[in-house]
Protein backbone atom coordinates (compact mmCIF):
# COMPACT_ATOMS: atom_id res chain seq x y z
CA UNK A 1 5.42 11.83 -12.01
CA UNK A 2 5.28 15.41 -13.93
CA UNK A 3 4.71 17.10 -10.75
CA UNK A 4 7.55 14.99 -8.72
CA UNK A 5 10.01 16.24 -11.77
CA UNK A 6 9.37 19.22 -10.94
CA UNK A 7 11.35 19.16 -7.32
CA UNK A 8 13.67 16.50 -8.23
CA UNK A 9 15.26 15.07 -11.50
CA UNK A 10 15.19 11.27 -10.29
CA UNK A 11 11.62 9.75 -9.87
CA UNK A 12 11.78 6.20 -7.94
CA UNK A 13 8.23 4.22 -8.81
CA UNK A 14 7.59 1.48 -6.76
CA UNK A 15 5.20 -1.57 -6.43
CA UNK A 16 4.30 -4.67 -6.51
CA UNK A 17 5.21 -7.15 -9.65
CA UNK A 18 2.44 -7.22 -11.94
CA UNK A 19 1.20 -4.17 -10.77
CA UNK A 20 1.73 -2.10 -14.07
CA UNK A 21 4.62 0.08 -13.54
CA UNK A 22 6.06 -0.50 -16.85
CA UNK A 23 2.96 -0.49 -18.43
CA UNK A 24 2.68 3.06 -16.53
CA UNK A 25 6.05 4.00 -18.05
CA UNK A 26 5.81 3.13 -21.53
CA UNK A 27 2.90 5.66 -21.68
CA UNK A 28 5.58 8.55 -21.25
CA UNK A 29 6.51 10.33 -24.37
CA UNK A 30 9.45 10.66 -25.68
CA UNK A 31 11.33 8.48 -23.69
CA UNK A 32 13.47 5.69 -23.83
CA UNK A 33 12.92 2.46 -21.86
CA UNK A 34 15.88 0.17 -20.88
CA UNK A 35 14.90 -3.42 -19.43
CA UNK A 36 17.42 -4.14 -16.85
CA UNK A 37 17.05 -7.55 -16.80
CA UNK A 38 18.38 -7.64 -20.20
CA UNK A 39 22.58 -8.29 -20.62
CA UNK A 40 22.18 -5.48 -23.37
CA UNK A 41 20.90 -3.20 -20.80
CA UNK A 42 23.48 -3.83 -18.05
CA UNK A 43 25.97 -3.35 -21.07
CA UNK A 44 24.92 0.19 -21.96
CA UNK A 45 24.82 1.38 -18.41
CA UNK A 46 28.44 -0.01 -17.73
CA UNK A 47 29.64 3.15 -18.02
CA UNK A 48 27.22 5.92 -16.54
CA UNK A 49 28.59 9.03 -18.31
CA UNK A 50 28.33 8.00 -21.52
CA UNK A 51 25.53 6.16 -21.66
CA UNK A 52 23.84 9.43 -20.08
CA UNK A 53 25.34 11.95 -22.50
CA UNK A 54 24.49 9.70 -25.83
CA UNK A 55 20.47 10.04 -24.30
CA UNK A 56 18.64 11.82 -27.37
CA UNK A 57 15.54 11.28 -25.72
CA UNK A 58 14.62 13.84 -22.37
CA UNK A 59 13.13 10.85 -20.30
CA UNK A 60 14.76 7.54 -19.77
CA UNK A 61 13.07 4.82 -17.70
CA UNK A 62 15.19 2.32 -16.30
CA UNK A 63 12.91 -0.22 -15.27
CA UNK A 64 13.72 -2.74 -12.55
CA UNK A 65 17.26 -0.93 -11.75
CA UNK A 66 17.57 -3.32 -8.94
CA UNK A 67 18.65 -5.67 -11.09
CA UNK A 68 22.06 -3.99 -11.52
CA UNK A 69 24.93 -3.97 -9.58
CA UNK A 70 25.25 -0.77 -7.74
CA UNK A 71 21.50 1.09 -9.24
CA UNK A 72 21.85 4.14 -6.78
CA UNK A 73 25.18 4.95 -7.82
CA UNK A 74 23.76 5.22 -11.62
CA UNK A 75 21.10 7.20 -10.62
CA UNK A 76 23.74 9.72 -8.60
CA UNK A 77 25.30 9.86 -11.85
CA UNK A 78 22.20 10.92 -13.84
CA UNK A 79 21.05 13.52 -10.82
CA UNK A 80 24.21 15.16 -10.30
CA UNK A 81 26.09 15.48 -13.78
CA UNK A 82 22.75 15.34 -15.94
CA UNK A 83 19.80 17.20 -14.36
CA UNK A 84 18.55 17.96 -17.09
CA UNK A 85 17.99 14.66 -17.51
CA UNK A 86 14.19 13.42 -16.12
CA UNK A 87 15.04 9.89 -14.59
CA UNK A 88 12.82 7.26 -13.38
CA UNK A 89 13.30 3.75 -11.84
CA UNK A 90 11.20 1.34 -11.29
CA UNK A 91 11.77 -1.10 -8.69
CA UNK A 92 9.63 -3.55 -6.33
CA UNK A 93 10.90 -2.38 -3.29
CA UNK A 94 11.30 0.56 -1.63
CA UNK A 95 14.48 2.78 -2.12
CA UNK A 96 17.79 1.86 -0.42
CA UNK A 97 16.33 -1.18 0.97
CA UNK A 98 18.90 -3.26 0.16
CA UNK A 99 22.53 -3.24 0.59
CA UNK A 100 22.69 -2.71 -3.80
CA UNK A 101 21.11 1.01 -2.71
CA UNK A 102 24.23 2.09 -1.28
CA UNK A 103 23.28 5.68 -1.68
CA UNK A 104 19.37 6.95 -0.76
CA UNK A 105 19.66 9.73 -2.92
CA UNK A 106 18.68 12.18 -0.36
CA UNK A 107 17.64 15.63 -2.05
CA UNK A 108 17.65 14.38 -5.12
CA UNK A 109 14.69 11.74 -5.90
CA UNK A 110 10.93 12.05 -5.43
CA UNK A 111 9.09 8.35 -4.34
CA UNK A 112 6.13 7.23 -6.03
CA UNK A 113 4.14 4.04 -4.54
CA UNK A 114 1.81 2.69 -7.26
CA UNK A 115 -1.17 0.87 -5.56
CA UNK A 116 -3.67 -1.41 -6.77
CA UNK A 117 -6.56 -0.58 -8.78
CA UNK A 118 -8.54 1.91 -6.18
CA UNK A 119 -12.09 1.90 -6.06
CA UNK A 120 -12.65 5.62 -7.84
CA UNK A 121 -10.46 3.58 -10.99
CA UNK A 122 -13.08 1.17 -11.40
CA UNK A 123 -14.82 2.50 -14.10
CA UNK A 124 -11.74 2.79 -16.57
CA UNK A 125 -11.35 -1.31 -15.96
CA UNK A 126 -15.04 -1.49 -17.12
CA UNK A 127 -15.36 -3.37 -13.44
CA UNK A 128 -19.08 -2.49 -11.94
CA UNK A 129 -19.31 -4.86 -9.67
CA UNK A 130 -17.12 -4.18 -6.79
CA UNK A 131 -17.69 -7.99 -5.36
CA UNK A 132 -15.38 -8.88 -8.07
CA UNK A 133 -12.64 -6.58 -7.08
CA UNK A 134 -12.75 -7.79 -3.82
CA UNK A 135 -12.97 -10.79 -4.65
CA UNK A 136 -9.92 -10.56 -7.29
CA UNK A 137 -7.81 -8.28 -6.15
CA UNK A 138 -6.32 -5.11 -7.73
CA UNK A 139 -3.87 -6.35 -10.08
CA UNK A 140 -4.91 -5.79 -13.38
CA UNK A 141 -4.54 -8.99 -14.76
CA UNK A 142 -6.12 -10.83 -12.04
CA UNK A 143 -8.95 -8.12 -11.76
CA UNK A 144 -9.90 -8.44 -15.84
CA UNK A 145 -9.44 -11.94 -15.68
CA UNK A 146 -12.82 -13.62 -16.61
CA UNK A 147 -12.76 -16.29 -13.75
CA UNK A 148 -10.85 -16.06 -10.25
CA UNK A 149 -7.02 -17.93 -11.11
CA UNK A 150 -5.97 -19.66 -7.96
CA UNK A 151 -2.74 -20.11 -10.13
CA UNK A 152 -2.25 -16.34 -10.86
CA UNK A 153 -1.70 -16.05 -7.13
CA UNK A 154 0.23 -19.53 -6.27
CA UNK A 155 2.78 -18.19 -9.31
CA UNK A 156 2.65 -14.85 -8.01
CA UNK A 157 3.91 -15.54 -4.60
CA UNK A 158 6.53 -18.04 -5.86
CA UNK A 159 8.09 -15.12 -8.10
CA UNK A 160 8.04 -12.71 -5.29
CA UNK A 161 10.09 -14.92 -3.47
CA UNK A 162 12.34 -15.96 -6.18
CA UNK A 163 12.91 -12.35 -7.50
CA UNK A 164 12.07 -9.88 -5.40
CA UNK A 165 13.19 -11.72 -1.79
CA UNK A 166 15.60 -14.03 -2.64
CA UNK A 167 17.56 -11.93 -4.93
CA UNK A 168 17.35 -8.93 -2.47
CA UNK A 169 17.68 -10.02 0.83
CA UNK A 170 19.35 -13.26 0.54
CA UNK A 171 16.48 -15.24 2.68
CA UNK A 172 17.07 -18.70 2.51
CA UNK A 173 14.32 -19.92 4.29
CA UNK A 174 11.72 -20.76 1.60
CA UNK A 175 9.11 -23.05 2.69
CA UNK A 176 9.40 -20.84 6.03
CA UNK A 177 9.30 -17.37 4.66
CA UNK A 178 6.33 -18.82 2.52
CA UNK A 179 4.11 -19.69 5.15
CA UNK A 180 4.79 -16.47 6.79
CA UNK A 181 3.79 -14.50 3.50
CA UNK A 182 0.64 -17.16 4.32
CA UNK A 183 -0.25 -16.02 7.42
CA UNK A 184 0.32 -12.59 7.26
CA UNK A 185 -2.01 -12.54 4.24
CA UNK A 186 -5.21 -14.79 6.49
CA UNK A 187 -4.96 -12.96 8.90
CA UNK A 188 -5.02 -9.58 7.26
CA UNK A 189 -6.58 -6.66 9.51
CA UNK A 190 -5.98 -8.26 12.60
CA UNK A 191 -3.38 -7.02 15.48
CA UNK A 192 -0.02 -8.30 14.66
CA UNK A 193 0.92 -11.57 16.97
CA UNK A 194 4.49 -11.77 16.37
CA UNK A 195 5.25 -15.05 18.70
CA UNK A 196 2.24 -16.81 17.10
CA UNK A 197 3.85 -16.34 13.71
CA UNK A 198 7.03 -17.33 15.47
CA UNK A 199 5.05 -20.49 16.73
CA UNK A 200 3.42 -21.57 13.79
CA UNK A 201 6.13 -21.22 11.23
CA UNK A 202 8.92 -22.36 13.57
CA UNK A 203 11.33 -19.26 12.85
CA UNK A 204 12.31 -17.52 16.11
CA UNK A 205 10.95 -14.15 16.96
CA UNK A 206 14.18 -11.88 15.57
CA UNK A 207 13.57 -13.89 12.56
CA UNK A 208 10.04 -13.22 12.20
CA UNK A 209 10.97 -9.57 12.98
CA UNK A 210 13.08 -9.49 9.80
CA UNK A 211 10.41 -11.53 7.41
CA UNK A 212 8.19 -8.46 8.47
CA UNK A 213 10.20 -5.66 7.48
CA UNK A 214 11.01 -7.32 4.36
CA UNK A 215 7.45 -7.58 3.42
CA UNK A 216 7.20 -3.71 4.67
CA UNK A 217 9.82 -3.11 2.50
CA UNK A 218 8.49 -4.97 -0.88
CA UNK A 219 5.00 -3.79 0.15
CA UNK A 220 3.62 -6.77 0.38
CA UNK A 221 2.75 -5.85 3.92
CA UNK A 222 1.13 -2.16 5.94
CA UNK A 223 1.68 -1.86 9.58
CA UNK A 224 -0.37 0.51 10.98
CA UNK A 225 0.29 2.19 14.11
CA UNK A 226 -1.64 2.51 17.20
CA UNK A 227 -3.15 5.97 18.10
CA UNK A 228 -2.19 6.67 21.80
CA UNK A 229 -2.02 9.13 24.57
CA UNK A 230 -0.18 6.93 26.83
CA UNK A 231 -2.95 5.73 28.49
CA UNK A 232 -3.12 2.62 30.65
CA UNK A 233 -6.39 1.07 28.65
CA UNK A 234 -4.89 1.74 25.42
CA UNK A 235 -3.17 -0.36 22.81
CA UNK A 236 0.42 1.18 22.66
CA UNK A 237 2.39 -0.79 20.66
CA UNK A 238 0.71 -3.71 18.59
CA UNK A 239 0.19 -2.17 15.37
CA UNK A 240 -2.30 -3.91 12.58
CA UNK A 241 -1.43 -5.32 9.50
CA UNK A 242 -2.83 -5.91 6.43
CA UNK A 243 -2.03 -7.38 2.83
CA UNK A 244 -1.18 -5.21 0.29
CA UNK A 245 -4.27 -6.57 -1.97
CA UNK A 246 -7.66 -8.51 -1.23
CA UNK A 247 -7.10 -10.79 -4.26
CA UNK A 248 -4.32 -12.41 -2.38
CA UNK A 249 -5.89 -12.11 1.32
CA UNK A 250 -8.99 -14.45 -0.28
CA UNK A 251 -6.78 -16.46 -2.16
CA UNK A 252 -5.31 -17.56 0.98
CA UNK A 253 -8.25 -17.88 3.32
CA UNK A 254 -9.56 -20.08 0.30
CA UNK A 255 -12.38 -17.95 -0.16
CA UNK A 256 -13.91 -18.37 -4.01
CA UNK A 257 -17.24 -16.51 -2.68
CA UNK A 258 -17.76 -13.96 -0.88
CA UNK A 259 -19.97 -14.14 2.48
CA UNK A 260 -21.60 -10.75 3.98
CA UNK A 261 -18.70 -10.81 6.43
CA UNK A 262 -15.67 -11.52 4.00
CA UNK A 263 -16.82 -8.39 1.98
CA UNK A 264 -16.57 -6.21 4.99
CA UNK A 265 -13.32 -7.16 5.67
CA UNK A 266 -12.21 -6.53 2.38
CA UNK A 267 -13.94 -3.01 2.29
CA UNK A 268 -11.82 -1.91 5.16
CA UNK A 269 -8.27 -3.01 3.04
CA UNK A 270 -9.89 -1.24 -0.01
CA UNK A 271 -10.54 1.83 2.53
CA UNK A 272 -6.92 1.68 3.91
CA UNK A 273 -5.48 1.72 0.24
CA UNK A 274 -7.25 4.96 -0.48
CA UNK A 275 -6.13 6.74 2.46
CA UNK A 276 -2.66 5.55 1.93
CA UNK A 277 -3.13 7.85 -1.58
CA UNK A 278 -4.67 10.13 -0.26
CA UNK A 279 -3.29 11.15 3.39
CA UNK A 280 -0.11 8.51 3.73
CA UNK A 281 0.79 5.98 5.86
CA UNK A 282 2.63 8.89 8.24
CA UNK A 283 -0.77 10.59 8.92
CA UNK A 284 -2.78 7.09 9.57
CA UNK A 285 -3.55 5.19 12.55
CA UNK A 286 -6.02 2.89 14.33
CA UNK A 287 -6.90 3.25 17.30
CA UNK A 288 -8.08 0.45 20.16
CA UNK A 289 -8.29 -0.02 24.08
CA UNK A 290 -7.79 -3.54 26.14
CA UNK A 291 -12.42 -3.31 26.08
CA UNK A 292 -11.93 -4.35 22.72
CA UNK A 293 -13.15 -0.86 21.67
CA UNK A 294 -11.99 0.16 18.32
CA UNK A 295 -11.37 2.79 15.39
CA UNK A 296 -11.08 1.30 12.38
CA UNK A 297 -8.80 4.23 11.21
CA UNK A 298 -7.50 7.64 12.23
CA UNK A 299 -6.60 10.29 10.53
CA UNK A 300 -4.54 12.86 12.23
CA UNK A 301 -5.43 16.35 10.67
CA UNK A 302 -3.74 19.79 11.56
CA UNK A 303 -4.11 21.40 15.10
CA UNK A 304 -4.41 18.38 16.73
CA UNK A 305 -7.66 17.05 15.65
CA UNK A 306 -8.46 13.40 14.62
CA UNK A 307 -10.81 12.21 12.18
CA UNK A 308 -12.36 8.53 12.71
CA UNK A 309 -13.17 6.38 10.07
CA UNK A 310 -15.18 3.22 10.72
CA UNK A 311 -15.56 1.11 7.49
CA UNK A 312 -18.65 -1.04 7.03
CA UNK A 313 -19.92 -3.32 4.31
CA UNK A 314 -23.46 -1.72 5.53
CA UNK A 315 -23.58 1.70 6.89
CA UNK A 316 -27.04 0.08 8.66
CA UNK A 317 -24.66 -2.20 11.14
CA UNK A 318 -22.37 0.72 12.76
CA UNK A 319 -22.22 0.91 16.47
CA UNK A 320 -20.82 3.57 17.85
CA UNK A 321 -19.41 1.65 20.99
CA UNK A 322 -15.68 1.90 19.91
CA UNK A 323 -16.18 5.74 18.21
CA UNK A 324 -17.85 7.04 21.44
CA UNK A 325 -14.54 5.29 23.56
CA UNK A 326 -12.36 7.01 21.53
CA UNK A 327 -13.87 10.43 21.13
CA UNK A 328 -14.24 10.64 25.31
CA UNK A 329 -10.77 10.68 25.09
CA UNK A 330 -9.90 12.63 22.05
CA UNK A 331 -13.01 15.18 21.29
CA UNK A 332 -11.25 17.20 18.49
CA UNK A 333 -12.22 15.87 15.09
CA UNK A 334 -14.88 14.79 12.16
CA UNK A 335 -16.07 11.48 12.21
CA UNK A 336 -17.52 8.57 9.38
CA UNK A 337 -19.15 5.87 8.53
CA UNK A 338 -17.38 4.87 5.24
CA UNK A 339 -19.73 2.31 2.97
CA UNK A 340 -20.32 1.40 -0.85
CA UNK A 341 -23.86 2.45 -0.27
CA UNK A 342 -24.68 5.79 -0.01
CA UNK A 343 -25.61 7.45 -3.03
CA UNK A 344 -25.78 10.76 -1.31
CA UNK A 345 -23.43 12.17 2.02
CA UNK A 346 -25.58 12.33 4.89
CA UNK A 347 -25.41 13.64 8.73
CA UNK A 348 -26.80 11.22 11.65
CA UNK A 349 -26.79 11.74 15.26
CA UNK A 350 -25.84 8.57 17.50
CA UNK A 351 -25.28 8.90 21.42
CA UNK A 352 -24.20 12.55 21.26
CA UNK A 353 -22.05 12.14 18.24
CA UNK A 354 -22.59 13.53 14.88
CA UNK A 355 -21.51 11.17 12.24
CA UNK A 356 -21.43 11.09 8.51
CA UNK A 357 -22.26 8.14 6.55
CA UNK A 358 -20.56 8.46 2.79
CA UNK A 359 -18.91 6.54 0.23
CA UNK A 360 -14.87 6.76 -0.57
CA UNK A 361 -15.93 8.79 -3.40
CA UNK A 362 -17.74 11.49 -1.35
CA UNK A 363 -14.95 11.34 1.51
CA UNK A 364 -12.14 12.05 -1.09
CA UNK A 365 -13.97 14.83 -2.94
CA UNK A 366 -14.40 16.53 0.35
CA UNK A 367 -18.57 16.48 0.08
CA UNK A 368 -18.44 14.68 3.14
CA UNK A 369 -16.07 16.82 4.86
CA UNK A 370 -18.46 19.69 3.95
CA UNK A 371 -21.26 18.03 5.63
CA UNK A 372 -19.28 18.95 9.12
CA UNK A 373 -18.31 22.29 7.76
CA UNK A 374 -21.55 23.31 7.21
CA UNK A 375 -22.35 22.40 10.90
């Protein structure tokens, strides 16, 4: 947030309820916090001008803006006649996702996504055991909690609705939208099947379409793009998509333990939500052709080349089937084996391809990375 105040006096933070953005913002010094949920809060910022001209304080939060009638013209206020002023909202959603955000602010915010607890964070939850963040999820309350709460979640998902959806986008299909939250969340990491969703929750397809980008929208949901050349084998359009946290994705496949294959699954959501902090959503992709050969993720780099990351529970049960597909077709580019076990980086060679096996840690630091260098 320091650094995004540097380029831009408006700092939009955004994620999921629960997920500890005002916790996050209450750790700011002198600033002052206003709760716009609260009547007295919608009263002070009634008038913009003067509520941002009494400020004593050079930081004022104003958590859950979206609350308020017309948030982005407030924050226009603060940018353009205070920028002096350091600003930052809070919100569930993204920015100007809604027809409150009447203004995107363009030049004059900085967006912040605030993800669940990533696997390098760990430690400062006292969490060793990364079965039980898996297994839990990555919101802090659920993760510290001493036994898995099947209510957390069922309460959870009726609040998103209620406040985030309902209030936002004006869906009034409950029970509907509800069971496609449902599905989208069991079926996590699998190719997109719009008309099954369609099918099974009895919405039509332009419906369905809509439910989606709301979910996109109040990240409850990542679509990730196909990798592509245009060829006639490949996957073009279908992206993936994946649930924004595992706790949720086992709550609804009813999973209270965890089986060798459920934790690999997992893995590869706690993989995507370090790249997404790392490298973004608009450098990420999968890739996958109609043999069923697959990427798990690709990273595009500079120049052209693509990393491939495969993610396995077990670094000892990669095949390279889908990685040597992919690289016959794009050569340019490092490639890994991304596991929990590793305690050191290392360099294999399988079927002509040099690969390196490494934890997240060691991939973020850039000691696997160096591995290829060094090559």
């Amino acid at each position: 947030m320091e650094q995004a105040w540097q380029s831009a006096s408006v700092v939009w933070l955004s994620g999921v309820r629960r997920i500890g953005k005002t916790t996050l913002a209450l750790e700011l010094p002198d600033a002052l916090l206003l709760n716009c949920d609260l009547p007295s809060s919608v009263r002070r910022l009634q008038d913009p001008e003067r509520f941002f001209a009494s400020l004593q304080q050079p930081i004022v939060v104003l958590d859950e803006i979206h609350r308020l009638e017309d948030p982005s013209l407030i924050l226009k206020i603060g940018a353009d006649e205070f920028p002096h002023l350091r600003i930052l909202a809070t919100g569930s959603s993204t920015l100007a996702a809604t027809e409150k955000f009447r203004d995107s602010l363009t030049g004059r915010k900085r967006a912040i996504h605030l993800l669940p607890v990533l696997v390098r964070e760990l430690p400062a939850f006292g969490v060793k055991d990364l079965r039980r963040r898996l297994l839990h999820g990555g919101l802090p309350q659920a993760l510290l909690a001493d036994q898995k709460d099947d209510e957390l979640f069922a309460e959870w998902l009726d609040s998103f609705y209620a406040r985030d959806v309902q209030e936002l986008f004006r869906v009034g299909k409950r029970q509907e939208f509800l069971k496609l939250v449902e599905l989208v969340l069991r079926s996590s990491g699998g190719l997109l099947e719009v008309s099954k969703l369609a099918k099974h929750t009895g919405l039509s397809r332009p419906t369905v379409l809509t439910y989606l980008d709301v979910l996109e929208i109040t990240h409850l949901l990542y679509r990730i793009r196909p990798h592509h050349s245009g060829g006639r084998q490949e996957i073009l359009r279908q992206p993936k998509a994946y649930g924004f946290d595992t706790g949720f994705v086992s709550f609804c496949r009813g999973w209270e333990t965890l089986r060798t294959e459920d934790c690999g699954l997992l893995w590869e959501h706690l993989v995507l939500e370090t790249l997404i902090a790392t490298v973004g959503m608009r450098n990420l992709r999968f890739w996958r052709d109609k043999k069923q050969r697959e990427v798990d993720f690709v990273v595009r780099r500079s120049g052209g080349r693509l990393d491939a990351l495969e993610c396995k529970w077990s670094a000892g049960s990669f095949s390279s089937r889908g990685l040597r597909a992919f690289r016959n077709l794009y050569p340019e580019g490092a490639n890994f084996v991304l596991s929990p076990q590793p305690e050191a980086a290392y360099l294999q060679a399988m079927d002509g391809l040099e690969i390196v096996a490494c934890n997240l840690e060691q991939w973020e630091s850039g000691e696997a990375a160096g591995l290829v260098e060094q090559r």
